[in-house]
PDB file of N, CA and C in Angstrom:
ATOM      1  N   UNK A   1     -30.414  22.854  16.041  1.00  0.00           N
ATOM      2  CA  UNK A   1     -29.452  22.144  15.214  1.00  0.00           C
ATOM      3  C   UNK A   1     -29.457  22.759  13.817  1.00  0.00           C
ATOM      4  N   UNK A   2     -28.133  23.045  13.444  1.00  0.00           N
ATOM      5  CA  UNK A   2     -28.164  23.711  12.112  1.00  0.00           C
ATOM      6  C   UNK A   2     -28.213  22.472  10.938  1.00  0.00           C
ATOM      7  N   UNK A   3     -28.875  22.473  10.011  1.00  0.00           N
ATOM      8  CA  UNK A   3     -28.636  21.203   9.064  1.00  0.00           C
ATOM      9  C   UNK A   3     -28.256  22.389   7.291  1.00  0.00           C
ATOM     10  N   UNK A   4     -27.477  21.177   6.857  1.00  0.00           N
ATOM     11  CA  UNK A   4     -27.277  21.595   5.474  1.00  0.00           C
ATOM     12  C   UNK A   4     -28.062  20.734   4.372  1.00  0.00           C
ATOM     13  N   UNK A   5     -28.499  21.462   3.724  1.00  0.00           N
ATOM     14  CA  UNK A   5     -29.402  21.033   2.353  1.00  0.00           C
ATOM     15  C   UNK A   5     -28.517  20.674   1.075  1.00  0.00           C
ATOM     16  N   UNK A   6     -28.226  19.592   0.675  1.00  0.00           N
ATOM     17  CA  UNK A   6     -27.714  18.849  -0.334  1.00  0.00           C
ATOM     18  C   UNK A   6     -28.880  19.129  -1.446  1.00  0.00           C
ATOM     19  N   UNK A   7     -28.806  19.838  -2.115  1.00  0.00           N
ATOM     20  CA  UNK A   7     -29.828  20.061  -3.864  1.00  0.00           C
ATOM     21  C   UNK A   7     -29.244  18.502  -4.961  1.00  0.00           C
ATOM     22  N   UNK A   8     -29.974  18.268  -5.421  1.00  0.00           N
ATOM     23  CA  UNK A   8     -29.538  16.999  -6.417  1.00  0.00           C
ATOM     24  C   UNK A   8     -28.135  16.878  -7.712  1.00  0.00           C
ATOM     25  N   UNK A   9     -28.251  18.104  -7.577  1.00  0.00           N
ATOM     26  CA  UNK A   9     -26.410  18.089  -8.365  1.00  0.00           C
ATOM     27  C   UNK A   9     -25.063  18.242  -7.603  1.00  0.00           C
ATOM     28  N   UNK A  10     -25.593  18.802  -6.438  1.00  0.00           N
ATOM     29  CA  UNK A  10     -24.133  18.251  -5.366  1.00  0.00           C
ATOM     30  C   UNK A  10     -24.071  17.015  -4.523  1.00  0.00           C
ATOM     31  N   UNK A  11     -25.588  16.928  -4.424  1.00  0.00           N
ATOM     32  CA  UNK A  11     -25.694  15.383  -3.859  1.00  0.00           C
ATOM     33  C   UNK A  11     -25.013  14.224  -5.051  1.00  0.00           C
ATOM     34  N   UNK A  12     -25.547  14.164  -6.220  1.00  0.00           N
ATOM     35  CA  UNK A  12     -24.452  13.655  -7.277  1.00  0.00           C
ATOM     36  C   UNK A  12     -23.193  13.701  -7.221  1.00  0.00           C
ATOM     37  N   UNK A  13     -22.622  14.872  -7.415  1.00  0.00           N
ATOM     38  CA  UNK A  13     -21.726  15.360  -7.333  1.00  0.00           C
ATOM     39  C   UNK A  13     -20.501  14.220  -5.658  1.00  0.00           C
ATOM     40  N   UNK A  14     -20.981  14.261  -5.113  1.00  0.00           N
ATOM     41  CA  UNK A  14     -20.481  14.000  -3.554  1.00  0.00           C
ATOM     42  C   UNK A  14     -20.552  12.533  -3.435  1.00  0.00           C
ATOM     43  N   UNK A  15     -21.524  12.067  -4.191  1.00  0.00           N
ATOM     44  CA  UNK A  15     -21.762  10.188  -4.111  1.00  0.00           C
ATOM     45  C   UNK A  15     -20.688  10.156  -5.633  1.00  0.00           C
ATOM     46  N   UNK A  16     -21.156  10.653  -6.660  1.00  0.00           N
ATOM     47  CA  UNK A  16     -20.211   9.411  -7.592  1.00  0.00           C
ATOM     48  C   UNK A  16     -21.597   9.276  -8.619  1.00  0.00           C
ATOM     49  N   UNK A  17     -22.749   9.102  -7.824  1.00  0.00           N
ATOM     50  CA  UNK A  17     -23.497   8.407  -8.377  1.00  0.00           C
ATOM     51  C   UNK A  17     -24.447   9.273  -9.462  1.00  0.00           C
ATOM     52  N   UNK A  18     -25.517   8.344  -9.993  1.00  0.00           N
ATOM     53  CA  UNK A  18     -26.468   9.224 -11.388  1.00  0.00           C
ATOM     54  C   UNK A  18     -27.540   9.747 -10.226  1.00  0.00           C
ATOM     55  N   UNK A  19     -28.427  10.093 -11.419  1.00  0.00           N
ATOM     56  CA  UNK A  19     -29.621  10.421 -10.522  1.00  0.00           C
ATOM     57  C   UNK A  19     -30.879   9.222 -10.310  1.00  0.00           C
ATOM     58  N   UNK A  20     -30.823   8.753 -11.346  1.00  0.00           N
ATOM     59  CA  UNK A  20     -31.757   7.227 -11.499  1.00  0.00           C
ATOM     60  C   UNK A  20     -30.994   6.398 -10.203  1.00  0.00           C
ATOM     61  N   UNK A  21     -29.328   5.932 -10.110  1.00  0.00           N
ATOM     62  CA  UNK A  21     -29.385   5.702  -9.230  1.00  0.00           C
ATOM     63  C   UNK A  21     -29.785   5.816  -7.898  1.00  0.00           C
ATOM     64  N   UNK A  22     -29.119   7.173  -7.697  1.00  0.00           N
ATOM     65  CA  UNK A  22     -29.682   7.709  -6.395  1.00  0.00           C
ATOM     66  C   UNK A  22     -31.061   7.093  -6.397  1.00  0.00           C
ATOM     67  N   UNK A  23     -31.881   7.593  -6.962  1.00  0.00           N
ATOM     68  CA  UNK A  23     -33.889   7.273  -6.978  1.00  0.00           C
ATOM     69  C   UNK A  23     -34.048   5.819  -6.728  1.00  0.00           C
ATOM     70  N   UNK A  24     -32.867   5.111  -7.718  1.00  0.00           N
ATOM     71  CA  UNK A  24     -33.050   3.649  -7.215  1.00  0.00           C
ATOM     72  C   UNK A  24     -33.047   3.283  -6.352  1.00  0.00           C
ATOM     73  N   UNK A  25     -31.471   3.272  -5.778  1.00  0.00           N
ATOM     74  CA  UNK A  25     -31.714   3.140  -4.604  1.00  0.00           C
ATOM     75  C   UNK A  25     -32.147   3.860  -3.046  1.00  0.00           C
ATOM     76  N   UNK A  26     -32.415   4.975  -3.237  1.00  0.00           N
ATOM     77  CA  UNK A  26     -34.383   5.014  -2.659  1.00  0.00           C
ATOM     78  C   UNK A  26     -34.891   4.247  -2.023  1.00  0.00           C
ATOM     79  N   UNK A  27     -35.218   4.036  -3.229  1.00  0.00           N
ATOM     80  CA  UNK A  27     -36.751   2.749  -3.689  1.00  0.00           C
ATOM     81  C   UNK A  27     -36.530   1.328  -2.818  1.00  0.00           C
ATOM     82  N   UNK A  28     -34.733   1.275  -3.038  1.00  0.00           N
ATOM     83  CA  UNK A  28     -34.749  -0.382  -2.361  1.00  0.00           C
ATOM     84  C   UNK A  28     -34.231  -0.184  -1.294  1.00  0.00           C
ATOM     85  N   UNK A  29     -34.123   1.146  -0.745  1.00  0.00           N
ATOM     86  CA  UNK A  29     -33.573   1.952   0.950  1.00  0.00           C
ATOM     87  C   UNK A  29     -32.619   1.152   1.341  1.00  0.00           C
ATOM     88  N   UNK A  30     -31.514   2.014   0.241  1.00  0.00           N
ATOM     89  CA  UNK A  30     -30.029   1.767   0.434  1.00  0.00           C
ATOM     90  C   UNK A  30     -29.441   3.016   0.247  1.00  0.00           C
ATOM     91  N   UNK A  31     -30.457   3.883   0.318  1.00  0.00           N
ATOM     92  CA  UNK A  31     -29.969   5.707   0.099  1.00  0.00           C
ATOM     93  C   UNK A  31     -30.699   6.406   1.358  1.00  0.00           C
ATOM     94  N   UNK A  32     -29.703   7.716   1.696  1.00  0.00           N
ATOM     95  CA  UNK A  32     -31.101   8.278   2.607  1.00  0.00           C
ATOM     96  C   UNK A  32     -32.113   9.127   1.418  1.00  0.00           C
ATOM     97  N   UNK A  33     -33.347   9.056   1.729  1.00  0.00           N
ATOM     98  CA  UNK A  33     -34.867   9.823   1.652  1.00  0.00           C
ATOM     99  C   UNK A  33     -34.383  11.483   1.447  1.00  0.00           C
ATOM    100  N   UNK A  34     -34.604  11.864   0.806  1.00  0.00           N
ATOM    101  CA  UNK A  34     -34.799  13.300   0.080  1.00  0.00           C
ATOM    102  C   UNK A  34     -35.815  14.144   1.037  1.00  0.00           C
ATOM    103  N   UNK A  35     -36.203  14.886   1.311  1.00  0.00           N
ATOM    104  CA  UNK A  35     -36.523  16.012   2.741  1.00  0.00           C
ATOM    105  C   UNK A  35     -36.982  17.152   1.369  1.00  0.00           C
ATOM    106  N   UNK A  36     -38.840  17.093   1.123  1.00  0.00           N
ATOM    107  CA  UNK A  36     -39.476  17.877   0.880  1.00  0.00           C
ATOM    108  C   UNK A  36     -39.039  19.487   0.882  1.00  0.00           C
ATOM    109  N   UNK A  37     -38.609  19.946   0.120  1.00  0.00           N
ATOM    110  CA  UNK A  37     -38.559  21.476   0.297  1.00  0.00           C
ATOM    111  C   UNK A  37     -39.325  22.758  -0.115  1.00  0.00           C
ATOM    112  N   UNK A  38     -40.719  21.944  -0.477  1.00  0.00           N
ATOM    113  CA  UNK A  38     -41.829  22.784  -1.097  1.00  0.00           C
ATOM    114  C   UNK A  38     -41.803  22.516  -2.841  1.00  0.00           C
ATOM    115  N   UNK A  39     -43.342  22.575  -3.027  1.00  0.00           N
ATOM    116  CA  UNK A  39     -43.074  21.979  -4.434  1.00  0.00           C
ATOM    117  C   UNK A  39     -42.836  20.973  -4.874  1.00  0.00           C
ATOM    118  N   UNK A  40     -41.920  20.990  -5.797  1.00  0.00           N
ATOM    119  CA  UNK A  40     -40.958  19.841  -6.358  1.00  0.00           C
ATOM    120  C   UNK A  40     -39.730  19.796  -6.473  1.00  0.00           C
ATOM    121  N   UNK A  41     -39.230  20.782  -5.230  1.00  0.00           N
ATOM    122  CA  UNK A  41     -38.080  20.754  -5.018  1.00  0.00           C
ATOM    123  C   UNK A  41     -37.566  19.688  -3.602  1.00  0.00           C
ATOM    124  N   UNK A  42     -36.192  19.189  -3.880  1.00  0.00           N
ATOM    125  CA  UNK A  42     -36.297  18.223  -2.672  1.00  0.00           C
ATOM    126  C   UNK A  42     -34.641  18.385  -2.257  1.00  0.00           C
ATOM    127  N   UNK A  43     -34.429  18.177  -1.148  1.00  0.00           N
ATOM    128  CA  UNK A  43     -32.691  18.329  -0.862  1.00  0.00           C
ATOM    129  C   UNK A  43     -31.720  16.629  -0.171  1.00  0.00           C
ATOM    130  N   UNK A  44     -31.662  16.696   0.256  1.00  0.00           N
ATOM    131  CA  UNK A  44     -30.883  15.576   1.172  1.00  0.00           C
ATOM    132  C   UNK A  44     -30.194  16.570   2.201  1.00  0.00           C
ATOM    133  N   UNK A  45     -30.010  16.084   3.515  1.00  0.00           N
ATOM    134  CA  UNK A  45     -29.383  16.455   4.659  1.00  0.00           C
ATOM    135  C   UNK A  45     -27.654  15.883   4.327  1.00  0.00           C
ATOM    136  N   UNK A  46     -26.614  16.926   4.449  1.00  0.00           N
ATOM    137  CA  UNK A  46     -25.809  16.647   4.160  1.00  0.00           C
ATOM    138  C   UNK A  46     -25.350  15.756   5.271  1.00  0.00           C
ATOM    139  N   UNK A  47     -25.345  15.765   6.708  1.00  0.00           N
ATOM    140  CA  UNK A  47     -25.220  14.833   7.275  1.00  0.00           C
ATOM    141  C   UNK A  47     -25.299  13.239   6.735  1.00  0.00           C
ATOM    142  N   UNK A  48     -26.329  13.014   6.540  1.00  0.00           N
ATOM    143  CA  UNK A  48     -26.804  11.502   5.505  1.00  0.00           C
ATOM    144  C   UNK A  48     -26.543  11.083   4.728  1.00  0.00           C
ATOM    145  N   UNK A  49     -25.920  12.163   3.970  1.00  0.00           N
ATOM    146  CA  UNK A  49     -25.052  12.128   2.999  1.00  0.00           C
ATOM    147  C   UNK A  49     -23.450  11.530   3.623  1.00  0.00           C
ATOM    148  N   UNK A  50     -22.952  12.365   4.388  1.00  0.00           N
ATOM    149  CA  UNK A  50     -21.772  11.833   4.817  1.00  0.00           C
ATOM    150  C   UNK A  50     -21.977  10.562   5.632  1.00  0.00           C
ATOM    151  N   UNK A  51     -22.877  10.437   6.161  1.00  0.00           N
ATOM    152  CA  UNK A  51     -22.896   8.973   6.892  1.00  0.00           C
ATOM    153  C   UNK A  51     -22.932   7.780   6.270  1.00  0.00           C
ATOM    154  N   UNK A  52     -23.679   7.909   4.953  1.00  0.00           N
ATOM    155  CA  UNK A  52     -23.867   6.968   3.714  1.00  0.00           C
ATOM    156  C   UNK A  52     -22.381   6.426   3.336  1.00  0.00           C
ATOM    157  N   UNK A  53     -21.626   7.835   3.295  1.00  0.00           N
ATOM    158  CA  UNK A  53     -20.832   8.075   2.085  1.00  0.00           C
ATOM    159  C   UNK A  53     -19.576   6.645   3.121  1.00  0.00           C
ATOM    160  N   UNK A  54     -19.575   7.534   4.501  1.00  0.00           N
ATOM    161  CA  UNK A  54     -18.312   7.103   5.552  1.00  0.00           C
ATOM    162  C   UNK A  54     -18.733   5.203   5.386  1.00  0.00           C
ATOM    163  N   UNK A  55     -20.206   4.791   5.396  1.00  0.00           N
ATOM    164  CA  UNK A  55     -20.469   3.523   5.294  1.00  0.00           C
ATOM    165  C   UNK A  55     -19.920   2.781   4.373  1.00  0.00           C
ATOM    166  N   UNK A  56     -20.212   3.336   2.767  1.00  0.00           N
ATOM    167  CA  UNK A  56     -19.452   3.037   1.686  1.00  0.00           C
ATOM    168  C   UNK A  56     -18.130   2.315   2.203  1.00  0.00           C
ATOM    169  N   UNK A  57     -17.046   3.600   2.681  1.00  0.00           N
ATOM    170  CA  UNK A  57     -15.694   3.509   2.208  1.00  0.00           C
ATOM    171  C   UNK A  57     -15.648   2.474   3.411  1.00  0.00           C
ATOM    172  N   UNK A  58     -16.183   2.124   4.545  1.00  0.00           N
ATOM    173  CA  UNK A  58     -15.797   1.120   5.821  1.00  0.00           C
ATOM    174  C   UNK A  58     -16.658   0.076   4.710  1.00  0.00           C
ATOM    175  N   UNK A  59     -17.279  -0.567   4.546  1.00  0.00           N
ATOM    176  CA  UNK A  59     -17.672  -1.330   3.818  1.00  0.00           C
ATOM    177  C   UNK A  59     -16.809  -1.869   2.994  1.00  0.00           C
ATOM    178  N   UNK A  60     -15.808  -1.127   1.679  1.00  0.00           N
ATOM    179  CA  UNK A  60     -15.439  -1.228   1.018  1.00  0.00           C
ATOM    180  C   UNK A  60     -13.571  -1.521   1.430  1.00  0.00           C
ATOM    181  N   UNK A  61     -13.527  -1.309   2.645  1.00  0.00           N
ATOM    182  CA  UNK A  61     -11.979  -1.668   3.390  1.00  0.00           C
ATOM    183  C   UNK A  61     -12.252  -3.218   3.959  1.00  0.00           C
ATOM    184  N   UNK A  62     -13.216  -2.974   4.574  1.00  0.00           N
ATOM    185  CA  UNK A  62     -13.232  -4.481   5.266  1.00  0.00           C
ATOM    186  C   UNK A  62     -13.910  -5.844   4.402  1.00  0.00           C
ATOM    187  N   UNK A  63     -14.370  -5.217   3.301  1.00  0.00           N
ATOM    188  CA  UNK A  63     -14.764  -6.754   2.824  1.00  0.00           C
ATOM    189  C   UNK A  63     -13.429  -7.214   1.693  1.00  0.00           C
ATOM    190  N   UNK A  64     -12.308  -6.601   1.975  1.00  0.00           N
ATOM    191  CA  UNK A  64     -10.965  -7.131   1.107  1.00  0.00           C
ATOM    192  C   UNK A  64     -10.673  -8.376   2.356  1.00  0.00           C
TER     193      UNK A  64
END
């Protein structure tokens, strides 16, 4: 399976959101988990990203 690596300024970039957010919500696992990339570098799976993202906008249609 090929996966794509989201770095923290396109992951921003793609949510809307800050970076404290993002971290926030983390913390209260309402985000996906960041995927170790050696160091102190960390990415997000762009997949998770879009699955988050697709949740958002169905979320945000049906509770009108």
């Amino acid at each position: 399976m090929k996966y794509n690596i989201l770095r923290l300024p396109v992951t921003k970039s793609r949510t809307g959101l800050s970076k404290s957010s993002i971290y926030l919500r983390i913390a209260n696992g309402e985000f996906p988990a960041p995927i170790s990339l050696g160091g102190r570098a960390v990415g997000w799976l762009e997949h998770e990203i879009d699955d988050w993202l697709a949740e958002k906008v169905e979320q945000s249609r049906t509770s009108e």
